[in-house]
N, C-alpha and C. Protein backbone atom coordinates (compact mmCIF):
# COMPACT_ATOMS: atom_id res chain seq x y z
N UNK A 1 -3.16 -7.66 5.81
CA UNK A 1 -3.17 -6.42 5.07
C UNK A 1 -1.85 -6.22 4.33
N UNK A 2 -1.07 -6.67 4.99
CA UNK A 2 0.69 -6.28 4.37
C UNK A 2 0.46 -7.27 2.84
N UNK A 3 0.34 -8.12 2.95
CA UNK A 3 0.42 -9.29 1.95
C UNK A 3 -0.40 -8.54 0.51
N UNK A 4 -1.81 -8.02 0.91
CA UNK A 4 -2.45 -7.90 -0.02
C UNK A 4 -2.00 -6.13 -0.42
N UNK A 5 -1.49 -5.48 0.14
CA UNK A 5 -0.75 -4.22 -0.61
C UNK A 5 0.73 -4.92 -1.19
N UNK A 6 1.39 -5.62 -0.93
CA UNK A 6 2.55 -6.30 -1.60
C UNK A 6 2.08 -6.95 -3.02
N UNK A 7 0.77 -7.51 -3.43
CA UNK A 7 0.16 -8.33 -4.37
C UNK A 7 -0.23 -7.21 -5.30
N UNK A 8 -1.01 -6.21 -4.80
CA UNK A 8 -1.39 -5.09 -5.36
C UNK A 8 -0.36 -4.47 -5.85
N UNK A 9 0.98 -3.73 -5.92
CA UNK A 9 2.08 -3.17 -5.84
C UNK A 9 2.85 -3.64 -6.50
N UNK A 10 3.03 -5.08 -6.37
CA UNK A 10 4.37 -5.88 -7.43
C UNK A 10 3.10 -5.92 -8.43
N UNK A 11 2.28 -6.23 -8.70
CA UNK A 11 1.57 -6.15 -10.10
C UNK A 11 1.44 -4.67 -11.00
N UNK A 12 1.77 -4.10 -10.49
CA UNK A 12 1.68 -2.33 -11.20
C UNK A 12 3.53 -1.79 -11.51
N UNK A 13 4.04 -2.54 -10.64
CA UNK A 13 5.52 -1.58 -10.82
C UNK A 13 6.44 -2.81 -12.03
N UNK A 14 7.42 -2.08 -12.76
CA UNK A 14 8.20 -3.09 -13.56
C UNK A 14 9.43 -3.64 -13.01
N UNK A 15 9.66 -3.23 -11.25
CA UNK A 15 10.59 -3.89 -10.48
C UNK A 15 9.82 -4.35 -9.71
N UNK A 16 9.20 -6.04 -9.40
CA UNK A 16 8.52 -6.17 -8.54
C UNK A 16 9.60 -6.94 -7.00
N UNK A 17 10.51 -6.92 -7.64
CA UNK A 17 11.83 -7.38 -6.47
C UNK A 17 12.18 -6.52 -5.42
N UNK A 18 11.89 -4.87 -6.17
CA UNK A 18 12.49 -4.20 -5.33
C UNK A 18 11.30 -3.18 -4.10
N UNK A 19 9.66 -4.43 -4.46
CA UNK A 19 8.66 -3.98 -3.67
C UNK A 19 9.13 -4.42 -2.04
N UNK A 20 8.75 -3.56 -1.23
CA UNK A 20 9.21 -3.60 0.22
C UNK A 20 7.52 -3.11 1.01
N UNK A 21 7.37 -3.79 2.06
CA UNK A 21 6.35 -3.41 2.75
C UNK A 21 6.34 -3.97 3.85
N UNK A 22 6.30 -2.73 4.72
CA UNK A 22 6.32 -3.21 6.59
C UNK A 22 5.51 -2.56 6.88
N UNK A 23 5.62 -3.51 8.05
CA UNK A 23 3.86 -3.18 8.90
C UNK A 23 4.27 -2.88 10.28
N UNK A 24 3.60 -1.56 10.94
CA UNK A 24 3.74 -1.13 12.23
C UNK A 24 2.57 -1.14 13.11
N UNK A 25 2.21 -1.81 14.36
CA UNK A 25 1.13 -1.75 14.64
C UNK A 25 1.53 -0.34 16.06
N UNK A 26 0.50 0.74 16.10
CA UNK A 26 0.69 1.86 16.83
C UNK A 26 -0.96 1.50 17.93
N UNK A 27 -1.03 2.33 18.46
CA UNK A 27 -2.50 2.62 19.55
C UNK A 27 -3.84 2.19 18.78
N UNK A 28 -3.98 2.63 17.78
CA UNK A 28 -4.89 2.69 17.32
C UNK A 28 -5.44 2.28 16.12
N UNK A 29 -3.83 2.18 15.35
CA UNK A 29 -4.27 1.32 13.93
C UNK A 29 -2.92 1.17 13.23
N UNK A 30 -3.08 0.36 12.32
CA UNK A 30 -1.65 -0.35 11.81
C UNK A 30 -1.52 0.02 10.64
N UNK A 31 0.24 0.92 10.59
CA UNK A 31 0.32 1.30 9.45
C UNK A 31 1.58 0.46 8.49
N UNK A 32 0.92 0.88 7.30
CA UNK A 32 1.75 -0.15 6.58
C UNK A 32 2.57 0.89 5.35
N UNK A 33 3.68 0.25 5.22
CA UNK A 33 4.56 1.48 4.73
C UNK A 33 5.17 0.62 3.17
N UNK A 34 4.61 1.61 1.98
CA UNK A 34 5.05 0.74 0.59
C UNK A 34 6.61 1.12 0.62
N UNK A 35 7.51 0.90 -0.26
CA UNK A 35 8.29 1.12 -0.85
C UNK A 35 9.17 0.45 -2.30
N UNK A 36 9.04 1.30 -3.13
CA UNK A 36 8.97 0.92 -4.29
C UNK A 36 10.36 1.51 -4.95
N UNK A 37 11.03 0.75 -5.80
CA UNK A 37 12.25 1.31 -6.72
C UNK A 37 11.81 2.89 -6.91
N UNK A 38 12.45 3.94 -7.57
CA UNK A 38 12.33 5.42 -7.19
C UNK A 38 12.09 5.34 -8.97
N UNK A 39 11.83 4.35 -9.89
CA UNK A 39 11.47 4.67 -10.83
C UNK A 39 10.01 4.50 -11.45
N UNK A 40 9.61 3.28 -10.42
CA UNK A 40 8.33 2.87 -10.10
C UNK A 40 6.81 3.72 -9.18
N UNK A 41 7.75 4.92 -8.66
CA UNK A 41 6.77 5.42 -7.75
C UNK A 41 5.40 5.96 -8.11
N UNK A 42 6.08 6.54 -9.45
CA UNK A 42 4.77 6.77 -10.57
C UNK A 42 3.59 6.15 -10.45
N UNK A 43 4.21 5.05 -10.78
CA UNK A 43 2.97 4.01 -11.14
C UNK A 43 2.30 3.94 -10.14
N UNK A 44 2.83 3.40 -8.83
CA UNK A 44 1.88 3.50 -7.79
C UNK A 44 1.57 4.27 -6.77
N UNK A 45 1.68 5.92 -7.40
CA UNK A 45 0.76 7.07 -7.27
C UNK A 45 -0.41 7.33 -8.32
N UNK A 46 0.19 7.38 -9.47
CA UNK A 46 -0.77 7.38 -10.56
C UNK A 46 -0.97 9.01 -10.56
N UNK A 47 -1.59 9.52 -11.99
CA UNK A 47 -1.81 10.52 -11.96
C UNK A 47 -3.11 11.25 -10.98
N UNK A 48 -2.53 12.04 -10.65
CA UNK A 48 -3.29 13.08 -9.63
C UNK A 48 -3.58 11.96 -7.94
N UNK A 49 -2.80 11.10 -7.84
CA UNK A 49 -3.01 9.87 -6.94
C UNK A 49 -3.85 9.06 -7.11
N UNK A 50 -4.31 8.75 -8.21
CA UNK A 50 -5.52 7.98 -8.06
C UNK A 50 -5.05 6.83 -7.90
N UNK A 51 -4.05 6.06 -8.34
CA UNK A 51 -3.98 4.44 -8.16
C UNK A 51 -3.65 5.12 -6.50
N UNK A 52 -2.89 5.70 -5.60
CA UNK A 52 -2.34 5.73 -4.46
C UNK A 52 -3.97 5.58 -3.42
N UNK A 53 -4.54 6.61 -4.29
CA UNK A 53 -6.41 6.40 -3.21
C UNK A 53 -7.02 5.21 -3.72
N UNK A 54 -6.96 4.44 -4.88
CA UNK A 54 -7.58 3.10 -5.08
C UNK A 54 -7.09 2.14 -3.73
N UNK A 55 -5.44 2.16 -3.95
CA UNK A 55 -4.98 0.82 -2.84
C UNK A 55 -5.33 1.38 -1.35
N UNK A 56 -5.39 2.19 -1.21
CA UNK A 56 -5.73 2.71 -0.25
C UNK A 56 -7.45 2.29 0.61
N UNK A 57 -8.23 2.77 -1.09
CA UNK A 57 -9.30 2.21 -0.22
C UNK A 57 -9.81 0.85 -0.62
N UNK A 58 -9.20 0.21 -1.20
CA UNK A 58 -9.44 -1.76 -1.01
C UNK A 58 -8.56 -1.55 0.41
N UNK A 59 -7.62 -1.09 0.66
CA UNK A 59 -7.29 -1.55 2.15
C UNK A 59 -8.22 -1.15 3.22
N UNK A 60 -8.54 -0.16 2.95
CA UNK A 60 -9.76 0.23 3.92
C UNK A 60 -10.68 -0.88 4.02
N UNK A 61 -11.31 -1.21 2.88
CA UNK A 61 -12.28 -1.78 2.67
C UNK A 61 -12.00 -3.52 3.57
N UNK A 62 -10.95 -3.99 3.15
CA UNK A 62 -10.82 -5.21 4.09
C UNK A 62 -10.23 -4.99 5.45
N UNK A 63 -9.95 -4.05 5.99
CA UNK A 63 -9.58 -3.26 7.39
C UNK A 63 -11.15 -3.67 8.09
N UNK A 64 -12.05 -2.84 7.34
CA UNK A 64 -13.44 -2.90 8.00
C UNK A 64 -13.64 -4.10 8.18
N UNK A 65 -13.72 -5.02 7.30
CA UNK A 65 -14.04 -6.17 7.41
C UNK A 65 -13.56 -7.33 8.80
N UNK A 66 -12.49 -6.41 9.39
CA UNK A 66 -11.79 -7.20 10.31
C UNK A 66 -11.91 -6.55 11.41
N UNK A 67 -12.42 -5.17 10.93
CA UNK A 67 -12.72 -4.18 12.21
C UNK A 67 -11.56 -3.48 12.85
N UNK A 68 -10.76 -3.16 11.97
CA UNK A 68 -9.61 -2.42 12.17
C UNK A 68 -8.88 -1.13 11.59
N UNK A 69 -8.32 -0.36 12.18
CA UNK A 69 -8.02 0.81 11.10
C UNK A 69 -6.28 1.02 10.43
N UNK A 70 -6.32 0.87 9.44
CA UNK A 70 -5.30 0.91 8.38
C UNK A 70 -5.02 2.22 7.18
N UNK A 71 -3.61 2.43 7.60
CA UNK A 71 -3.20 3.80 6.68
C UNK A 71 -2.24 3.01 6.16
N UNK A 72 -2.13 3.60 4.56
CA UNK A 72 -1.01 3.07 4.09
C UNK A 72 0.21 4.33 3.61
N UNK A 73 0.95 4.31 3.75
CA UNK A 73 2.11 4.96 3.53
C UNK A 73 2.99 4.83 2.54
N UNK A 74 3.25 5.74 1.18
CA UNK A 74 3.61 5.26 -0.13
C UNK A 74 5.23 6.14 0.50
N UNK A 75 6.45 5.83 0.58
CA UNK A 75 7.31 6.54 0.77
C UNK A 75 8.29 6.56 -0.53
């Protein structure tokens, strides 16, 4: 999951060096935390969040697939 929000993320922002993403696994499901240059955040919120609920739910979507639950965290 980390890999494929890192792929997703450096392709949308115009610093893709300064993409960062860690992964925490807790009780119940593993969260994964973006972080992006503070000029880039835009982009991967998007207006009204929509790119932020797109990556969100392709992560969902291959979460299920593995049978697991995944939040992602844009900080």
């Amino acid at each position: 999951m980390k890999e494929l929000v890192e792929i997703i993320a450096k392709a949308l922002v115009d610093n893709p060096d300064e993409v960062a993403v860690t992964e925490k696994v807790k009780e119940k499901a593993i969260i994964i935390e973006l972080k992006v240059a503070p000029s880039d955040t835009g982009k991967v919120i998007g207006k009204q969040g929509r790119i932020a609920k797109s990556i969100r739910a392709v992560v969902k979507a291959a979460a299920t697939k593995e049978d697991k639950k995944v939040i992602v965290e844009i900080m």
